[in-house]
Protein backbone atom coordinates (compact mmCIF):
# COMPACT_ATOMS: atom_id res chain seq x y z
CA UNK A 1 146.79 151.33 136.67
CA UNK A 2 147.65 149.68 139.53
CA UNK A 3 144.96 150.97 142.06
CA UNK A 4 142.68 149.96 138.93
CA UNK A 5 143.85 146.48 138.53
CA UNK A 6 143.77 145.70 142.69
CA UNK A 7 140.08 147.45 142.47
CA UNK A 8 139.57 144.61 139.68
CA UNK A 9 140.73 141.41 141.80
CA UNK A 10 138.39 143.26 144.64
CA UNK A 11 134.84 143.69 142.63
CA UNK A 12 135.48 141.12 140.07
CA UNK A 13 137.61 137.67 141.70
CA UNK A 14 136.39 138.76 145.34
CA UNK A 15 140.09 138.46 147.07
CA UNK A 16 138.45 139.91 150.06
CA UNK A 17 136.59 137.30 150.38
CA UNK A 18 139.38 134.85 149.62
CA UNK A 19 141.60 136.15 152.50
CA UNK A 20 139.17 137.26 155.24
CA UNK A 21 141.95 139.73 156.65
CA UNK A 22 141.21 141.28 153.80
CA UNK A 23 137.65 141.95 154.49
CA UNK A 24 138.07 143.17 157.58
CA UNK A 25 140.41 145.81 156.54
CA UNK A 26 137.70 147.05 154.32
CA UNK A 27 139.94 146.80 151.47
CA UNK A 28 137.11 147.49 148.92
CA UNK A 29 136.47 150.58 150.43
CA UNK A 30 139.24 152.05 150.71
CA UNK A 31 140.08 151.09 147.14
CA UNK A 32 137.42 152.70 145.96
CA UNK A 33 138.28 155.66 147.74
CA UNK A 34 141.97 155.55 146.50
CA UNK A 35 140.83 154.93 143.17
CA UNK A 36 138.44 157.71 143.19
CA UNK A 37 141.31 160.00 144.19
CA UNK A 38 143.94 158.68 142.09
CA UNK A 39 141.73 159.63 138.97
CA UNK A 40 141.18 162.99 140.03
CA UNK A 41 144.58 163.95 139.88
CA UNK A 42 145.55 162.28 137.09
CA UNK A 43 142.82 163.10 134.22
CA UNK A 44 145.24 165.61 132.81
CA UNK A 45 147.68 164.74 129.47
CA UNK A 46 147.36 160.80 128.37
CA UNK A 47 144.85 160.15 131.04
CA UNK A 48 142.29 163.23 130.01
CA UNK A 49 138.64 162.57 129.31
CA UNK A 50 139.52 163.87 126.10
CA UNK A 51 140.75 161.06 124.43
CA UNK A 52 137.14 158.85 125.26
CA UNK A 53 135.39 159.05 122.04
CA UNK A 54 132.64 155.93 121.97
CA UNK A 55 129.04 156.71 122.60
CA UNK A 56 129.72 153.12 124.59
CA UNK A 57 130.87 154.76 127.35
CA UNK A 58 127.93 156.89 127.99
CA UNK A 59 125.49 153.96 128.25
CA UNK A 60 126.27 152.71 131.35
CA UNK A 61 125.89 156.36 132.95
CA UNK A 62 122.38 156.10 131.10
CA UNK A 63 121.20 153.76 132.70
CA UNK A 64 122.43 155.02 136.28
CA UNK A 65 120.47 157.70 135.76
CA UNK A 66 117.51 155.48 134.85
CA UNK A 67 118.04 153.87 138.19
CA UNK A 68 118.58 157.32 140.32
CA UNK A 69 115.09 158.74 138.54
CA UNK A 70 113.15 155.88 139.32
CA UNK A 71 114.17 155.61 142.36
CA UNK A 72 111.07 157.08 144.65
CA UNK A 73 109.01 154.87 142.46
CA UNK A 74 110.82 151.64 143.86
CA UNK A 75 108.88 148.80 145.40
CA UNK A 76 112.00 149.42 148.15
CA UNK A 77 113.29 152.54 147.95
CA UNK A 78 115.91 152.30 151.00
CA UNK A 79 117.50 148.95 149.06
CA UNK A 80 117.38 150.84 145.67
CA UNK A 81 119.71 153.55 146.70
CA UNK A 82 121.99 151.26 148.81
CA UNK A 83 122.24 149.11 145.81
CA UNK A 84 123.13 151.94 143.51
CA UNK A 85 125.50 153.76 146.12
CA UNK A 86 127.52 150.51 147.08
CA UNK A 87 127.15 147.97 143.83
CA UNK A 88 126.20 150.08 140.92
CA UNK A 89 128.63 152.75 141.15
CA UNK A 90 131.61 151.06 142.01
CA UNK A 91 131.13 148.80 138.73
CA UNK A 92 131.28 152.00 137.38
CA UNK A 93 133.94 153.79 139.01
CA UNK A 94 136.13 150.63 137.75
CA UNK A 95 134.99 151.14 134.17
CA UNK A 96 136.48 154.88 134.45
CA UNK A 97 139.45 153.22 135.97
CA UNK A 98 139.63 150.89 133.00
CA UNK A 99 138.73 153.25 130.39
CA UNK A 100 141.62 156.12 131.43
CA UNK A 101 144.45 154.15 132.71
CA UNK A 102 145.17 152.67 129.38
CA UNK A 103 147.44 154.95 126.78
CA UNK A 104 148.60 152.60 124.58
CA UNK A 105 148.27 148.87 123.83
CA UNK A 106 151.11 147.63 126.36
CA UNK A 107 148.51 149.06 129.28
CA UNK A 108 145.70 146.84 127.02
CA UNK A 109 147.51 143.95 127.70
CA UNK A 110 148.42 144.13 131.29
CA UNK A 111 145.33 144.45 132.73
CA UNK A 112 143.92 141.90 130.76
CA UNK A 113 146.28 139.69 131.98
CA UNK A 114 146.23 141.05 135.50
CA UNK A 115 142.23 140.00 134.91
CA UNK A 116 143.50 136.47 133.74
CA UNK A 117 145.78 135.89 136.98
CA UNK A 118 142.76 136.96 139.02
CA UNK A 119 140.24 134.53 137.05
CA UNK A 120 142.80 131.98 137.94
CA UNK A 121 143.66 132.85 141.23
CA UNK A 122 139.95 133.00 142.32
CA UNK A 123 139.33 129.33 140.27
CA UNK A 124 142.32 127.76 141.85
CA UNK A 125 140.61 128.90 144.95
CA UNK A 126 137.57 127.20 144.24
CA UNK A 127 139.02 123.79 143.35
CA UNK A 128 140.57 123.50 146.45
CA UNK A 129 138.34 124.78 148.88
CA UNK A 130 135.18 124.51 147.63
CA UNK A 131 132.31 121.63 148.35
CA UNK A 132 130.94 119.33 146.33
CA UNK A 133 126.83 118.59 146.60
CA UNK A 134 124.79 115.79 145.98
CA UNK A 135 124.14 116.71 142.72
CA UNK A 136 127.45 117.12 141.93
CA UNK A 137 127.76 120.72 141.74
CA UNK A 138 130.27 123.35 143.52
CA UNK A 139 129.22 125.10 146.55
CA UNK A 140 130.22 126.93 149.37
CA UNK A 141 132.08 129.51 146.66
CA UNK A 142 132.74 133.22 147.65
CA UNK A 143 130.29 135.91 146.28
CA UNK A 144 129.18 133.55 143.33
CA UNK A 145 126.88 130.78 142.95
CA UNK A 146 127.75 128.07 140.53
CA UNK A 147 125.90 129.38 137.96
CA UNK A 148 126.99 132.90 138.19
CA UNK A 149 130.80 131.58 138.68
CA UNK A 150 130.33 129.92 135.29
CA UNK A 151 129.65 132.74 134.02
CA UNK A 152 132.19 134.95 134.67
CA UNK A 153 134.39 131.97 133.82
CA UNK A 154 133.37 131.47 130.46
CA UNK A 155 133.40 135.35 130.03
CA UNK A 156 137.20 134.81 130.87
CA UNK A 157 138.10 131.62 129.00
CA UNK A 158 139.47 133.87 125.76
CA UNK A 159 141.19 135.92 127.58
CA UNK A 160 143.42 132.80 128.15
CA UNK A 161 143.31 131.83 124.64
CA UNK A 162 144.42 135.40 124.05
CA UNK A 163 147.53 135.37 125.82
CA UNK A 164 148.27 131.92 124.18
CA UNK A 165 149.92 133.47 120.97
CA UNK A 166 152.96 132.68 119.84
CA UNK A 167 154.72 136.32 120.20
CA UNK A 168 153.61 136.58 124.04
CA UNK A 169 156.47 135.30 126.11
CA UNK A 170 156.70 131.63 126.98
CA UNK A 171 155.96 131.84 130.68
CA UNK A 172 152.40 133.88 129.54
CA UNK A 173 151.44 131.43 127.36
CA UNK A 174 152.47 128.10 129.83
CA UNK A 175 150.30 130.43 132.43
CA UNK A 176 147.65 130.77 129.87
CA UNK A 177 147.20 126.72 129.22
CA UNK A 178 146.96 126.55 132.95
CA UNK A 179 144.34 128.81 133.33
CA UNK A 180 142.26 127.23 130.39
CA UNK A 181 142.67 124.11 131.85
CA UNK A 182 141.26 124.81 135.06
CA UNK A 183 138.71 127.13 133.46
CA UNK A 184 137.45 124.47 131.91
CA UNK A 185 137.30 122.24 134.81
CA UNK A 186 135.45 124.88 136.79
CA UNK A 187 132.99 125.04 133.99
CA UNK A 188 132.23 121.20 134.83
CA UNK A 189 132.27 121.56 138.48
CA UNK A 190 129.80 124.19 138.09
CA UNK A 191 127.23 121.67 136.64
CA UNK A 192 125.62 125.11 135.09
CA UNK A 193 123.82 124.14 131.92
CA UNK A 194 124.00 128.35 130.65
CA UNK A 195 127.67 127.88 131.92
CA UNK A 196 127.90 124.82 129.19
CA UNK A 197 126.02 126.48 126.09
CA UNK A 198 128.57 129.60 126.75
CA UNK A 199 131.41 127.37 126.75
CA UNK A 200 130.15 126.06 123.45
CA UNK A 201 129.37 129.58 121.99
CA UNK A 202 132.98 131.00 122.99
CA UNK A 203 134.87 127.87 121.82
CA UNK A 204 132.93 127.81 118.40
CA UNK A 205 133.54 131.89 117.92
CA UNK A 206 137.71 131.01 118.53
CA UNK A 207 137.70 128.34 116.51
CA UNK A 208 135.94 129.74 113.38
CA UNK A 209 136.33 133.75 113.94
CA UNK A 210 139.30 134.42 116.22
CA UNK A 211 141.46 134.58 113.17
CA UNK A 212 143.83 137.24 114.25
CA UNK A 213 145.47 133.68 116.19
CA UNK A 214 146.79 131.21 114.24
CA UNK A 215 144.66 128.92 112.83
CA UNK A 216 146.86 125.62 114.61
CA UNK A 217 146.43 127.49 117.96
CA UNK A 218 142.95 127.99 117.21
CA UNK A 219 142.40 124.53 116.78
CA UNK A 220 144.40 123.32 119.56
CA UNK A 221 142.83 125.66 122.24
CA UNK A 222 139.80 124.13 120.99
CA UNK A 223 141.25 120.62 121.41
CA UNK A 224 142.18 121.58 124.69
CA UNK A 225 138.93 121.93 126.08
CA UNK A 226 136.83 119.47 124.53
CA UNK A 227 139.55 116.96 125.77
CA UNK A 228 138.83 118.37 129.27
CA UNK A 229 135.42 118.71 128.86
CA UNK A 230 135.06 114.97 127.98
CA UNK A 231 137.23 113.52 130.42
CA UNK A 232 136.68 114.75 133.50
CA UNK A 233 132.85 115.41 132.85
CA UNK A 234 130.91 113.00 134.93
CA UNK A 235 127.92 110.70 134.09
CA UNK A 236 126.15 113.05 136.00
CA UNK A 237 127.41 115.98 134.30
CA UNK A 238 126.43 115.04 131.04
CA UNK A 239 122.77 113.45 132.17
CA UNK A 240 122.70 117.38 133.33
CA UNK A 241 123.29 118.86 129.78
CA UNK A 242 121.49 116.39 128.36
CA UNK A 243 118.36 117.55 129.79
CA UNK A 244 118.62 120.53 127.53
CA UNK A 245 117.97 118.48 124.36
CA UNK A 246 114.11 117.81 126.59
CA UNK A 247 113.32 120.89 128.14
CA UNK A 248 109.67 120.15 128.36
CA UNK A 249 110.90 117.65 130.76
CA UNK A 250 112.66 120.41 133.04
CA UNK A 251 111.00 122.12 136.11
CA UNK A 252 112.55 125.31 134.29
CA UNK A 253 109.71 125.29 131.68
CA UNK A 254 106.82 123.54 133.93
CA UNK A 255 106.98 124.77 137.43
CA UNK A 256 105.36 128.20 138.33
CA UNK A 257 108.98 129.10 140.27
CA UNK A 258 111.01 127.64 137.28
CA UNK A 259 112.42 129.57 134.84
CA UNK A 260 110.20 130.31 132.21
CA UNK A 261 107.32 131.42 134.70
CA UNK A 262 109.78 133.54 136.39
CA UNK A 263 110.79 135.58 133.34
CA UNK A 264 107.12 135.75 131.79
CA UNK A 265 106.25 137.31 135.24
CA UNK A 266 109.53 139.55 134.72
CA UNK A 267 108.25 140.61 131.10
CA UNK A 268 104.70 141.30 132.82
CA UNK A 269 106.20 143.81 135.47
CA UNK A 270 108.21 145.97 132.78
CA UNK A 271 104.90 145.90 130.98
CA UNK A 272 102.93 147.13 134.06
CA UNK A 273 105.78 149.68 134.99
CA UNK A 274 107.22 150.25 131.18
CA UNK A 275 108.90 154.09 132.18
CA UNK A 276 111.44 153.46 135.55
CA UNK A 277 110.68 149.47 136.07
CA UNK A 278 110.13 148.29 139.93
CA UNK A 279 113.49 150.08 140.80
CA UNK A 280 116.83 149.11 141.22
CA UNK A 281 117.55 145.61 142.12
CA UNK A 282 113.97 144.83 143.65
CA UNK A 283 113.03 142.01 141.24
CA UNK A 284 112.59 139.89 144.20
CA UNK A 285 110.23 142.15 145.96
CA UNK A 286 108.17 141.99 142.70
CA UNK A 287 108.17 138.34 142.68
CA UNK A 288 107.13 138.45 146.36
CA UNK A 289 104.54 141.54 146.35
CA UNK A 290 102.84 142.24 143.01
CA UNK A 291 102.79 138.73 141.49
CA UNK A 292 99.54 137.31 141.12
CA UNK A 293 101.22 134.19 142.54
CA UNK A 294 102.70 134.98 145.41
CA UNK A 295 98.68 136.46 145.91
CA UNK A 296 97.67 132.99 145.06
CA UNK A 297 100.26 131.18 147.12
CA UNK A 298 98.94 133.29 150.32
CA UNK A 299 95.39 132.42 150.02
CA UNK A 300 96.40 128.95 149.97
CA UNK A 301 98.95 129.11 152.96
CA UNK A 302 101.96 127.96 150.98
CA UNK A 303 105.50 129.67 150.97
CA UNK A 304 106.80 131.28 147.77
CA UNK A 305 110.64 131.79 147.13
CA UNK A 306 111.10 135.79 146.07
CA UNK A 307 113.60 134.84 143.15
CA UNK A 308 116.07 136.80 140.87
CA UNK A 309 115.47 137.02 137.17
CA UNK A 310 117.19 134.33 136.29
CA UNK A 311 117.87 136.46 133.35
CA UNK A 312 119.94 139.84 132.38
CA UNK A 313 117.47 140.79 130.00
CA UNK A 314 114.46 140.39 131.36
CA UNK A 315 115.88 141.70 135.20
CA UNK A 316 117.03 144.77 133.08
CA UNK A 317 113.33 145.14 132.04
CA UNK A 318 111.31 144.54 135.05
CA UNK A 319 114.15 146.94 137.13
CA UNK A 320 114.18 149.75 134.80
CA UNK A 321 111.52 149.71 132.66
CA UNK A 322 111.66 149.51 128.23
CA UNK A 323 113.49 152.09 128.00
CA UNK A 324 116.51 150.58 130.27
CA UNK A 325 116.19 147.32 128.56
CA UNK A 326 116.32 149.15 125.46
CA UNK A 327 119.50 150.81 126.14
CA UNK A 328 121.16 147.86 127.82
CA UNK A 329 120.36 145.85 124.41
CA UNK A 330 121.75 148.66 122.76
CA UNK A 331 125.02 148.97 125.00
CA UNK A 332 125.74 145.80 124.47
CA UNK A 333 125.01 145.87 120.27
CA UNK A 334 127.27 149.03 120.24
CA UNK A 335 129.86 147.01 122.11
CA UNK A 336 129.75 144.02 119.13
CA UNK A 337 129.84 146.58 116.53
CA UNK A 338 132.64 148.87 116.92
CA UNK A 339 134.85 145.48 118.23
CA UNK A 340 133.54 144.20 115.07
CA UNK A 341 134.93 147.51 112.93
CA UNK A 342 138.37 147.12 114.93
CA UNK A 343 139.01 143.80 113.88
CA UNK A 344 137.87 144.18 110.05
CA UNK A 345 140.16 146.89 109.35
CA UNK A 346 143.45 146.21 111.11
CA UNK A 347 144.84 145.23 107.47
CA UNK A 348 144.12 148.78 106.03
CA UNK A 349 143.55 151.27 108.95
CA UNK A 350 147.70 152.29 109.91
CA UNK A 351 145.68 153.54 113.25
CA UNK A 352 144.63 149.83 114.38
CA UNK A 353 147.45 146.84 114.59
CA UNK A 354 146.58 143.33 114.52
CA UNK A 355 147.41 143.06 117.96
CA UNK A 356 144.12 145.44 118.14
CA UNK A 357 142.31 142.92 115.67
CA UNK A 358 143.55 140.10 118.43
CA UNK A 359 142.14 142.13 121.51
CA UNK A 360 139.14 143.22 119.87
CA UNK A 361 137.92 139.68 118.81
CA UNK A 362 139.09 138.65 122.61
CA UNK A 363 136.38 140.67 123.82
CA UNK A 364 133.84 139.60 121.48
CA UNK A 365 134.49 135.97 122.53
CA UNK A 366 133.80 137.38 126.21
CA UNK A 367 130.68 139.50 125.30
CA UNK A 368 128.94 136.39 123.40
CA UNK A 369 130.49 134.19 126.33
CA UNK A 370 128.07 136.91 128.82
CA UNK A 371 125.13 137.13 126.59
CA UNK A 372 124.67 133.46 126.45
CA UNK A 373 125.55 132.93 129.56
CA UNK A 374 123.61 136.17 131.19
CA UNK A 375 120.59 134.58 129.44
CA UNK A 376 120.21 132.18 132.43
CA UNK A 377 121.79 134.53 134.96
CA UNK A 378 121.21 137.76 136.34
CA UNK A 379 124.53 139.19 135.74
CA UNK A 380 123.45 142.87 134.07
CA UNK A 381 125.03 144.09 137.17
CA UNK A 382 127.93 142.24 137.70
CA UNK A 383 131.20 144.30 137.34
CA UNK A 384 132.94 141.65 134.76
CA UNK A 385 130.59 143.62 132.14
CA UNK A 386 131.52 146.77 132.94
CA UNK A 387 135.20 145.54 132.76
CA UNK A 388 134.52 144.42 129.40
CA UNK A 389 133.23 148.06 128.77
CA UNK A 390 135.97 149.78 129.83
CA UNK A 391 138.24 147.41 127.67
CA UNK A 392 135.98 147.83 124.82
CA UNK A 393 135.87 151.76 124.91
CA UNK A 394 139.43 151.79 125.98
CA UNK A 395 140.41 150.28 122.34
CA UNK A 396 138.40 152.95 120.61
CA UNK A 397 140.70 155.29 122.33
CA UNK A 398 143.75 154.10 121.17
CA UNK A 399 143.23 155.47 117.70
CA UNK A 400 142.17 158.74 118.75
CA UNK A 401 145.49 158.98 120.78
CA UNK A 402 147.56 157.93 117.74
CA UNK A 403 145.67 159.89 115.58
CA UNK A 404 146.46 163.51 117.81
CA UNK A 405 150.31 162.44 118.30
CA UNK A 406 150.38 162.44 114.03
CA UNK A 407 151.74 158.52 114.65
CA UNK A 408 150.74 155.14 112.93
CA UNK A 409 150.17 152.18 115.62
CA UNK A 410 152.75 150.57 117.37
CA UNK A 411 153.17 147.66 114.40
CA UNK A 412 156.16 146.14 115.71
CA UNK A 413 153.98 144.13 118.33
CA UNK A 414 151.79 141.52 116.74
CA UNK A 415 152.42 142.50 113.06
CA UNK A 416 153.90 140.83 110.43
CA UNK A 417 156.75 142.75 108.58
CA UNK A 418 154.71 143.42 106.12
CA UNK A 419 152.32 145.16 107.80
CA UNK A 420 154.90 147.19 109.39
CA UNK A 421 156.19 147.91 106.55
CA UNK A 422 152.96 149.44 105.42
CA UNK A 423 152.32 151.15 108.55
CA UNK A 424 155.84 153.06 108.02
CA UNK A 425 154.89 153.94 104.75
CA UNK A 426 151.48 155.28 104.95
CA UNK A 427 152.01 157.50 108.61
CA UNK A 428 155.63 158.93 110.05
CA UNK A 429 156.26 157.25 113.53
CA UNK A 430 157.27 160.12 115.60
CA UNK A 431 158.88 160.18 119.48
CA UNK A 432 155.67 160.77 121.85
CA UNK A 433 156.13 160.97 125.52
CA UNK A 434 153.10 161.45 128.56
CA UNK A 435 152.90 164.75 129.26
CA UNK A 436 152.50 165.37 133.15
């Protein structure tokens, strides 16, 4: 768990790039390397592949092989497999991390909130040391742009609102305000307009369906960052989201490189290469290459920015074809559903606490904070979501666990008495210990 949670701060938060020192030592490698090991020899007992029930966890694999098939058909075939060797993989090598390290709900919680202190860490970071542009918005950040940084931020936000709950211990939750505070902030500094609509969509979800919190803390988390929000937003910043409400006024919907040309150009190469996409992370070498703009652009001697997707779903497409977008969509509606099931039948399942019904609807709070966010972004490949993932499918294995030791979930955290009392009733607790 603890080779997991450093490999975290290293793919997700960037520390590397926060401490240089770091870099140099190739810590990410040889994290990878040590985590690779450490899982090796320690998939035996509590830790055995066993215990990983969700069809969740084999969608991510899916669509590695997507990538590894279409490889030779990729507009760059040398960048493809680099990408997939030394991004790809890794994301996924931390999901098994994720996904195996955690036995019981304790290990849940601790590397959420080791997740939380990195979040923090890596936003402290950024109010400090980063710049400020002429339009207001952060710069000079490590790894992420502004917009991508709000998203992983908002993706984060209810993790903090998670550890706000009465039962964690007071130093948590005072380190949990903190973090939402600046959270919040950093979702400002950002100026990102997808960052802003997530913000909305996670705050909304808390305040109307994280009910496994009390409704007061619900409320006042809420509070919380609309204060923020209002306060320290600039005139700037809200002339910025503003220009939502007229988005036939925004170079998004009327310039050929804005936005919506980008991603009906996007749509237009999965259609053209519907079975393995353009390959692996080559979206800008379609932009640049098969476009019938970038054709038109050269005939007319004018210079044409290769761009991203601007968009998870539509980079998914254009990448790997309909049948990778399909699966992503389908990852990702999997994920929703069984976090969904979690959280609806803590009150009758003796397998699934409402500590699980708290985590689970933590993670949907994330997942809608990514899919709104992702909408604007092209974050399919970012590790946070395969973080997520591993949380997601790790949660599912908790009941199988207590469901082979012949014990009811561990009531006594997060449930009211007479839950536990229920609990006790309905399945014997028994002594389990890790084998190995």
């Amino acid at each position: 768990m603890y080779v997991t949670a450093a490999f975290l701060w290293v793919s997700v938060w960037r520390v590397q790039d926060l401490l240089p020192i770091l870099g140099k030592l190739q810590i990410s490698i040889i994290l990878e390397i040590v985590l690779f090991a450490t899982l090796v020899v320690s998939l035996k007992g509590p830790r055995n592949f066993k215990w990983v029930k969700s069809r969740i966890f084999a969608a991510p694999f899916l669509l590695l092989a997507i990538m590894i098939v279409g490889s030779p058909f990729s507009l760059w075939r040398g960048f493809s497999a680099m990408f997939i060797l030394k991004s790809f993989m890794p994301s996924l090598l931390l999901l098994i991390g994720v996904v195996v390290s955690v036995r019981e709900s304790e290990d849940l919680n601790w590397l959420a909130f080791v997740h939380l202190v990195g979040g923090t860490t890596y936003a402290a970071w950024a109010y400090v040391f980063g710049s400020t542009g002429s339009d207001g918005r952060i710069g000079g950040l490590a790894y992420y742009d502004a917009n991508d940084f709000a998203l992983v931020i908002a993706c984060t936000i209810p993790v903090a609102v998670y550890f706000l709950q009465p039962r964690m211990p007071l130093w948590k939750r005072l380190f949990s305000l903190f973090s939402l505070m600046m959270f919040v902030q950093m979702i400002i500094k950002s100026g990102s307009r997808g960052g802003f609509l997530a913000f909305i969509g996670v705050m909304v979800y808390v305040l109307i369906a994280f009910r496994a919190i009390p409704t007061r803390l619900r409320i006042s988390a809420t509070a919380v960052g609309v204060i923020i929000l209002v306060v320290f937003g600039s005139s700037g910043y809200w002339t910025m989201m503003k220009s939502i409400l007229h988005p036939k006024e925004d170079y998004n919907m009327t310039s050929d490189e804005g936005r919506k040309a980008v991603w009906k150009r996007g749509v237009g190469y999965m259609l053209n290469h519907p079975v393995v996409g353009v390959g692996a992370s080559t979206f800008e070498q379609a932009e640049g290459t098969l476009s019938a703009i970038s054709r038109r652009y050269a005939m007319e001697n004018r210079g044409l920015k290769w761009s991203t997707a601007h968009n998870s779903f539509v980079l998914v497409g254009a990448e790997l074809g309909v049948g990778g977008l399909v699966l992503f969509v389908t990852m990702l509606g999997m994920s929703f559903t069984h976090l969904n099931y979690i959280q609806r039948t803590a009150a009758t399942d003796p397998l699934v606490t409402a500590e699980d019904a708290a985590f689970s609807q933590m993670l949907i709070a994330s997942l809608i904070g990514f899919c709104i966010a992702g909408f604007f972004v092209s974050a399919a490949y970012f590790s946070l979501l395969y973080v997520l993932l591993g949380l997601t499918v790790a949660e599912d294995s908790l009941r199988a666990r207590r469901r082979a030791r012949g014990t009811a979930a561990p009531a006594a955290i997060g449930a009211t008495p007479a839950t536990k009392v229920r609990v006790a009733q309905r399945v014997p607790r028994t002594h389990w210990a890790p084998t190995g």
